[in-house]
C-alpha atoms as a PDB file:
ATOM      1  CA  UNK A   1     -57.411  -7.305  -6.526  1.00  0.00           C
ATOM      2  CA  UNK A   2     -54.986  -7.775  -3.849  1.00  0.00           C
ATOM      3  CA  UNK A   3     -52.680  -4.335  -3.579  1.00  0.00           C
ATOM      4  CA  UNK A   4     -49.498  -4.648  -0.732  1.00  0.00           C
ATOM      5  CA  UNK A   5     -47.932  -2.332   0.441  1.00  0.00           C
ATOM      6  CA  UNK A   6     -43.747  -2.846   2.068  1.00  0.00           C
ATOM      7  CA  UNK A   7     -44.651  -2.959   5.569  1.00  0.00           C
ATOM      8  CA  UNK A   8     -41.677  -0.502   6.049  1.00  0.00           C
ATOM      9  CA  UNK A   9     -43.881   2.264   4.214  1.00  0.00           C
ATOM     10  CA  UNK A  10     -46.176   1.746   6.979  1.00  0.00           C
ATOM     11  CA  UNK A  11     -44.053   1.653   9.475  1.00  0.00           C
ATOM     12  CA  UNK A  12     -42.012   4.376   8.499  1.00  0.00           C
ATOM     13  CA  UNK A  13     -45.064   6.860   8.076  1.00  0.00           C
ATOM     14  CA  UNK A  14     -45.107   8.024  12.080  1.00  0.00           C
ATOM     15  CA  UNK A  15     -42.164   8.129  14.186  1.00  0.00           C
ATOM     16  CA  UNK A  16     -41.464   9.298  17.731  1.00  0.00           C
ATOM     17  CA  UNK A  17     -37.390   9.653  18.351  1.00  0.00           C
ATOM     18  CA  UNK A  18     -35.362  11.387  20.706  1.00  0.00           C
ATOM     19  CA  UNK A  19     -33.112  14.748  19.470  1.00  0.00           C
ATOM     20  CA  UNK A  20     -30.000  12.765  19.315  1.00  0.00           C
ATOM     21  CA  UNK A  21     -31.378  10.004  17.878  1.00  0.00           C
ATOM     22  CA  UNK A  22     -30.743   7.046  20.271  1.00  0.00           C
ATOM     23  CA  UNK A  23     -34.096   5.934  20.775  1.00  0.00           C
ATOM     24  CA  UNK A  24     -36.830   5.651  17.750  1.00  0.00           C
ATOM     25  CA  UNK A  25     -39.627   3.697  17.576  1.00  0.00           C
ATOM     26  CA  UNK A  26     -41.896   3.523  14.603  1.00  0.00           C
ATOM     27  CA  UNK A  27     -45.717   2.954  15.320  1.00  0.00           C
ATOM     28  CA  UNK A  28     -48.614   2.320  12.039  1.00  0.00           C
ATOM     29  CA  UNK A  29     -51.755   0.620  11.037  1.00  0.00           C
ATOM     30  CA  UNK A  30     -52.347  -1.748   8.603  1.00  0.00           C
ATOM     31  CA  UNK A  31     -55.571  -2.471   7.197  1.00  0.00           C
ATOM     32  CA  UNK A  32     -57.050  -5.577   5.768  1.00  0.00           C
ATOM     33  CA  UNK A  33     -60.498  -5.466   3.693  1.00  0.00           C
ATOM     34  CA  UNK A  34     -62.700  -7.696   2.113  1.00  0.00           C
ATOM     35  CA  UNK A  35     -65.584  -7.234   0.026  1.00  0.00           C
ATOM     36  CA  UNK A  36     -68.587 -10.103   0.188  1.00  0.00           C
ATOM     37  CA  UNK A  37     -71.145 -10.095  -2.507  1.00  0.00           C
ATOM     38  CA  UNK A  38     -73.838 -13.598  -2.639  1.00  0.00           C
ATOM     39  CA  UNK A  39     -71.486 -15.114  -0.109  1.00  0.00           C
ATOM     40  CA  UNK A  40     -68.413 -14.697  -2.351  1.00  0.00           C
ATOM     41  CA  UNK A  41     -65.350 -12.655  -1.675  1.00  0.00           C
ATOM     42  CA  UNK A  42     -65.243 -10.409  -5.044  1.00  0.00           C
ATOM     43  CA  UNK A  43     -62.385  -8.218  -3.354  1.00  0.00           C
ATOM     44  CA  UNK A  44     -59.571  -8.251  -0.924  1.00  0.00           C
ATOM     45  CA  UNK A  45     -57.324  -5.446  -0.581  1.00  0.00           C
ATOM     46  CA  UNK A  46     -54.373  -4.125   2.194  1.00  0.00           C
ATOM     47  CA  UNK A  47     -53.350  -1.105   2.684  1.00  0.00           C
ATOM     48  CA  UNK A  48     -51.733   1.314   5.450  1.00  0.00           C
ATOM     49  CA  UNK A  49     -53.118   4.833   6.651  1.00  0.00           C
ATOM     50  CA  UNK A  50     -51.995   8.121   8.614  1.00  0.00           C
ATOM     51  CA  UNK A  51     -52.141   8.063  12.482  1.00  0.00           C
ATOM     52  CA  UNK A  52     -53.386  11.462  13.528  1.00  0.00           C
ATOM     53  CA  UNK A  53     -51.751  13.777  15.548  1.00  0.00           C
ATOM     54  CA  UNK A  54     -54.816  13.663  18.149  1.00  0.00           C
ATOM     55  CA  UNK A  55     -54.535   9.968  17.937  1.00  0.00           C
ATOM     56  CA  UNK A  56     -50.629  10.070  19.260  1.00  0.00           C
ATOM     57  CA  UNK A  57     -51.351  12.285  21.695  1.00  0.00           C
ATOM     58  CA  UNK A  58     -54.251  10.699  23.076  1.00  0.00           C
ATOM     59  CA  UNK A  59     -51.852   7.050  22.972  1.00  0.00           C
ATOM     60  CA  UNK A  60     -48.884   8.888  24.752  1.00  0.00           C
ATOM     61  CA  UNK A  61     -51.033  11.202  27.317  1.00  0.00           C
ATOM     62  CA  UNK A  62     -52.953   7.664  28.321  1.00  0.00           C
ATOM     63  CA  UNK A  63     -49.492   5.842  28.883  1.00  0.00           C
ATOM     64  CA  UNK A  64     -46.996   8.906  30.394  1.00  0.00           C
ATOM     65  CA  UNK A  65     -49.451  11.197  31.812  1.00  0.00           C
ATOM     66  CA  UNK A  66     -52.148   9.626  33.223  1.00  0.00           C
ATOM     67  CA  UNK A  67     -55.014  10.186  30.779  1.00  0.00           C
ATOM     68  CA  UNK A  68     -58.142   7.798  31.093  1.00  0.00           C
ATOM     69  CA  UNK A  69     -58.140   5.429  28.415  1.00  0.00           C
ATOM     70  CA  UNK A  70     -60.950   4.894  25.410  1.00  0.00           C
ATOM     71  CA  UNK A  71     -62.129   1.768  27.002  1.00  0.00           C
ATOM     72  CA  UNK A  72     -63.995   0.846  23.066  1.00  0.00           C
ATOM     73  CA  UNK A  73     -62.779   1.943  19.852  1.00  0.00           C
ATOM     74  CA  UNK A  74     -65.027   1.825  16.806  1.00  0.00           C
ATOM     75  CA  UNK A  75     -64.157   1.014  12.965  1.00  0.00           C
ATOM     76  CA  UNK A  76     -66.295   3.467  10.646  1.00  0.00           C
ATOM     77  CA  UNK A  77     -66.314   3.551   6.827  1.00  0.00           C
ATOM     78  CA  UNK A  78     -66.677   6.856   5.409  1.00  0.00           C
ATOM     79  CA  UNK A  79     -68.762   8.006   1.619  1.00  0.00           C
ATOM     80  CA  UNK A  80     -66.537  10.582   0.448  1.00  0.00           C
ATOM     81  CA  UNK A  81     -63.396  10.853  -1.415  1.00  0.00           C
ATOM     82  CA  UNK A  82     -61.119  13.214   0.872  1.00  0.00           C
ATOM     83  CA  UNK A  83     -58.042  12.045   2.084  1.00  0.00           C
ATOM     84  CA  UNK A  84     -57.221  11.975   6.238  1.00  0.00           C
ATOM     85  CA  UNK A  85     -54.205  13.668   7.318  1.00  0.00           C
ATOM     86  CA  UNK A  86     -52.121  14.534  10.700  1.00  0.00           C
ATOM     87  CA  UNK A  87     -54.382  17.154  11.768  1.00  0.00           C
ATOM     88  CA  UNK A  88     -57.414  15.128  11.209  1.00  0.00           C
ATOM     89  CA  UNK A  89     -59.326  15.204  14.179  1.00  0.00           C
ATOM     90  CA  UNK A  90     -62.927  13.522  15.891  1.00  0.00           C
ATOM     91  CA  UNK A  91     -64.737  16.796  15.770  1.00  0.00           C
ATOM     92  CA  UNK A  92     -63.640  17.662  12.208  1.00  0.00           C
ATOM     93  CA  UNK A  93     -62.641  14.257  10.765  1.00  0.00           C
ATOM     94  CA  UNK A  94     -62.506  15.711   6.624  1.00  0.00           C
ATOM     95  CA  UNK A  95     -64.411  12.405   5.308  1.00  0.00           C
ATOM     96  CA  UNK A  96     -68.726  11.787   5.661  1.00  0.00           C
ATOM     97  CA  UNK A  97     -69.223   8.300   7.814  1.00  0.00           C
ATOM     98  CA  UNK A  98     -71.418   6.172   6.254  1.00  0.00           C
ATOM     99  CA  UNK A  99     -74.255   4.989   7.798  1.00  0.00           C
ATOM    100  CA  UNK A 100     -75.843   2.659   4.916  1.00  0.00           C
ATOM    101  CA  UNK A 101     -75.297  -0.592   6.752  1.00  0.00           C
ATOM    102  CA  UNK A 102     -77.573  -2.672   9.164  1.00  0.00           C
ATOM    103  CA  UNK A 103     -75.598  -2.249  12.085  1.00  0.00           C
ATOM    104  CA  UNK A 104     -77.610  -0.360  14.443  1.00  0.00           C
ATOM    105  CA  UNK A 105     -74.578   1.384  15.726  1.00  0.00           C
ATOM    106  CA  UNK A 106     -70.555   2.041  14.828  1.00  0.00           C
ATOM    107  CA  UNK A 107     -68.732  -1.212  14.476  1.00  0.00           C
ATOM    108  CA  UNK A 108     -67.170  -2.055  17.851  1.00  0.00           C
ATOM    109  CA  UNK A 109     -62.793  -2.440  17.450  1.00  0.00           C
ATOM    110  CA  UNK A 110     -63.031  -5.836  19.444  1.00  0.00           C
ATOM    111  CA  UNK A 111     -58.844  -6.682  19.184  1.00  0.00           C
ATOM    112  CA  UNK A 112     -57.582  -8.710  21.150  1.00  0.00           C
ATOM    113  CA  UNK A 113     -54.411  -8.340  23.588  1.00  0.00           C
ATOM    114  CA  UNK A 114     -51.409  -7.204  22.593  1.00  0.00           C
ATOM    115  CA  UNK A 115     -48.792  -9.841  21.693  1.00  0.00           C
ATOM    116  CA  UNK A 116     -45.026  -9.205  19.562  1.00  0.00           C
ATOM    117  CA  UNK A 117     -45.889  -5.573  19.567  1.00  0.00           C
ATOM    118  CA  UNK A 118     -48.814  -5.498  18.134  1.00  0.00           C
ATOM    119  CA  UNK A 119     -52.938  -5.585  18.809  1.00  0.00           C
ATOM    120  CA  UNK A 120     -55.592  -6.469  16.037  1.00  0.00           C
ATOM    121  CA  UNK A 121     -58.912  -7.382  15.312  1.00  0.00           C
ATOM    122  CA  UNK A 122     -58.365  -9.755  13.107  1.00  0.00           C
ATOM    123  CA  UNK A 123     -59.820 -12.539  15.316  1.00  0.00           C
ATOM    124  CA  UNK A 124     -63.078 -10.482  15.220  1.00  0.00           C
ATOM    125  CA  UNK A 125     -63.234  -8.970  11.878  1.00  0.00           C
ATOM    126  CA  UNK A 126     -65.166  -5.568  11.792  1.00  0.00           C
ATOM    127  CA  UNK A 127     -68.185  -6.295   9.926  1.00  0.00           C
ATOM    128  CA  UNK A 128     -70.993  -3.966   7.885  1.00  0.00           C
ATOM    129  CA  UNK A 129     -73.650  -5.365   6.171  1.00  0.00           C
ATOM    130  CA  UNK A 130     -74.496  -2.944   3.760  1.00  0.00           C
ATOM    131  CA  UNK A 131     -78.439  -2.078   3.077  1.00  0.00           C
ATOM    132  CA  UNK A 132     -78.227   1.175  -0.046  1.00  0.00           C
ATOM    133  CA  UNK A 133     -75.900   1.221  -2.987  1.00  0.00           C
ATOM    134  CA  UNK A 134     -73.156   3.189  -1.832  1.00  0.00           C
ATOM    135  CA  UNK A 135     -69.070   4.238  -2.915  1.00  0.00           C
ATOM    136  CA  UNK A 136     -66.810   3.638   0.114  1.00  0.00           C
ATOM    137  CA  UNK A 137     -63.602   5.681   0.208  1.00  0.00           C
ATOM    138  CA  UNK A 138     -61.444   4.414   3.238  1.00  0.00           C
ATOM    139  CA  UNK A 139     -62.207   3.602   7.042  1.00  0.00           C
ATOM    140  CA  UNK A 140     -61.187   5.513  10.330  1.00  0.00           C
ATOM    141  CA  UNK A 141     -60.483   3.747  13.302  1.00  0.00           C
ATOM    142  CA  UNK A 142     -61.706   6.031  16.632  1.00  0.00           C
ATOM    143  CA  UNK A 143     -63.474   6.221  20.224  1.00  0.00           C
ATOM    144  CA  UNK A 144     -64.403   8.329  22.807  1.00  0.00           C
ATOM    145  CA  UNK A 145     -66.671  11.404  23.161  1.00  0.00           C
ATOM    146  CA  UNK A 146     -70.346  11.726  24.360  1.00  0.00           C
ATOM    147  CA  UNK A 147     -71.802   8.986  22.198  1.00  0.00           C
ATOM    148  CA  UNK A 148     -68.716   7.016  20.690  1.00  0.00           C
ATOM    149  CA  UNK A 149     -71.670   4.611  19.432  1.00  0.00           C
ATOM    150  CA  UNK A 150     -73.818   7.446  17.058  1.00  0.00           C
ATOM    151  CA  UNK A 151     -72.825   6.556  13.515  1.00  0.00           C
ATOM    152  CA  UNK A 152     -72.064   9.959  12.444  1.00  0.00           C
ATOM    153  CA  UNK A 153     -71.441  11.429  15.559  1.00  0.00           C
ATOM    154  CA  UNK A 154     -68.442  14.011  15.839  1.00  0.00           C
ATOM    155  CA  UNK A 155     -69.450  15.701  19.021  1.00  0.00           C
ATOM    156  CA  UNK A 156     -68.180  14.925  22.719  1.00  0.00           C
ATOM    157  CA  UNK A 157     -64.612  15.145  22.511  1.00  0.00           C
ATOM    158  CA  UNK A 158     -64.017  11.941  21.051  1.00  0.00           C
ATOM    159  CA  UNK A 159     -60.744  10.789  19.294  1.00  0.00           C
ATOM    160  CA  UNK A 160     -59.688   9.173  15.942  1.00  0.00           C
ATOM    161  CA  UNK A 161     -56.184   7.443  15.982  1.00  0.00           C
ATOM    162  CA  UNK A 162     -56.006   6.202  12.627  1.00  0.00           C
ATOM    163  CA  UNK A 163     -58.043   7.051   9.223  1.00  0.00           C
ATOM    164  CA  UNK A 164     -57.316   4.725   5.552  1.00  0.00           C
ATOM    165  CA  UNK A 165     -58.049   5.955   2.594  1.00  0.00           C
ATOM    166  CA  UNK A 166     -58.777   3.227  -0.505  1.00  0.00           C
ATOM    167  CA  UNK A 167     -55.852   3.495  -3.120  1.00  0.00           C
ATOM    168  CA  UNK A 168     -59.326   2.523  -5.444  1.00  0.00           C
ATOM    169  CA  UNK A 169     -63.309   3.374  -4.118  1.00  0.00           C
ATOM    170  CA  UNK A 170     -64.774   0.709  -3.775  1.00  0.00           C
ATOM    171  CA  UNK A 171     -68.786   0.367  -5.116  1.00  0.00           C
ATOM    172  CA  UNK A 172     -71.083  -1.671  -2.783  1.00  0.00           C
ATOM    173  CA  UNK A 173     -74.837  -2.492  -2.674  1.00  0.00           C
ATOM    174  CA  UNK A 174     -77.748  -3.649  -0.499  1.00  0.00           C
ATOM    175  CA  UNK A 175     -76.422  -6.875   1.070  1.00  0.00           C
ATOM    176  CA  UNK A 176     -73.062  -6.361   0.200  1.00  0.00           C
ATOM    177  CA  UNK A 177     -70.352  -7.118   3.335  1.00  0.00           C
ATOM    178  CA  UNK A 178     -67.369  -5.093   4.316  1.00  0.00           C
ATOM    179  CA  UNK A 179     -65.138  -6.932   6.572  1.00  0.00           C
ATOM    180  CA  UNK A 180     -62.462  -4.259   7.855  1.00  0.00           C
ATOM    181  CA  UNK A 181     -59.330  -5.576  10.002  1.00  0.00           C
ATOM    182  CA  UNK A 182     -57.009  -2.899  11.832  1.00  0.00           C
ATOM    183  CA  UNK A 183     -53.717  -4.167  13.455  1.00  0.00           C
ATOM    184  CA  UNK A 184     -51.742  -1.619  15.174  1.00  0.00           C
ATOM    185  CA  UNK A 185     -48.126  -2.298  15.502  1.00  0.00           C
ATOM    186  CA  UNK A 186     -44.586  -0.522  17.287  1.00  0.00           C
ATOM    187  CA  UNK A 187     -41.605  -1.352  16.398  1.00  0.00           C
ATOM    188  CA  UNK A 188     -37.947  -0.710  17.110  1.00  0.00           C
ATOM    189  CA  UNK A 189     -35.844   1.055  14.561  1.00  0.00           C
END
């Protein structure tokens, strides 16, 4: 199943502008999964997401006001079916990360550098190796905190930028491979 989305429903779905409307620029996520079973792809899906409030303000503190930057993001996959919104947040992120994969920690973002406007990881795939039958809901895309690598861990002061929910859960078991890609792109209006 291959589901697109018009990339200007993404990129309309967060939006910094100015009052009188001179200067816009549009900032999303798109997200790429596929779903390995026995060495075969049995699933590839796209799909966009909601940018968090804590996100933005974490991306426009580090550039205009002199915040220190996350210096490693993580991708997580999360076991429940709730839905991320603006006010999500690292300490109460609404969805329950999964940690039924062989990974012995979160999934290290590794993009690489920025180039027309946007960053991904595409080169470097996200990758979980699933060990327990489990039904995945979405993936969250976040970093910071006490112990950014703790599957699980929502203490610290950490930050999630971006969260995707699956238009469709998607059933997995032991073995099973979930490679999640997360390109982050502005854009002029």
């Amino acid at each position: 199943m291959n589901t697109r989305i018009p990339v200007s429903a993404i990129m309309g779905a967060q939006k910094i502008s100015r009052l009188d409307g001179l200067f816009k620029i549009k900032l999303g996520t798109w997200w790429e999964f596929e779903h390995i079973r026995k060495g075969l792809l049995i699933d590839r899906w796209e799909q966009g997401n909601v940018c968090t409030a804590q996100g933005l303000n974490h991306m426009l503190d580090v550039i205009f006001h002199g915040v220190t930057a996350i210096a490693t993001w993580y991708i997580g996959i999360f076991e429940t079916d709730t839905t991320p919104a603006d006010g999500t947040t690292y300490a109460v992120p609404v969805f329950t990360e999964c940690s039924a994969y062989a990974e012995a920690a979160r999934v290290a973002y590794n993009e690489a550098a920025a180039a027309s406007k946007s960053i991904t990881n595409s080169a470097n795939k996200a990758t979980f190796t699933m060990n327990a039958t489990k039904t995945i809901y979405g993936a969250a895309l976040f970093g910071g905190g006490t112990n950014p690598t703790v599957i699980s861990n929502t203490a610290g002061g950490g930050t999630i930028f971006a969260a995707s929910k699956f238009a469709l859960s998607k059933s997995v078991v032991a073995t099973d491979v979930l490679l999640v890609t997360c390109t982050i792109t502005l854009a002029d209006v």
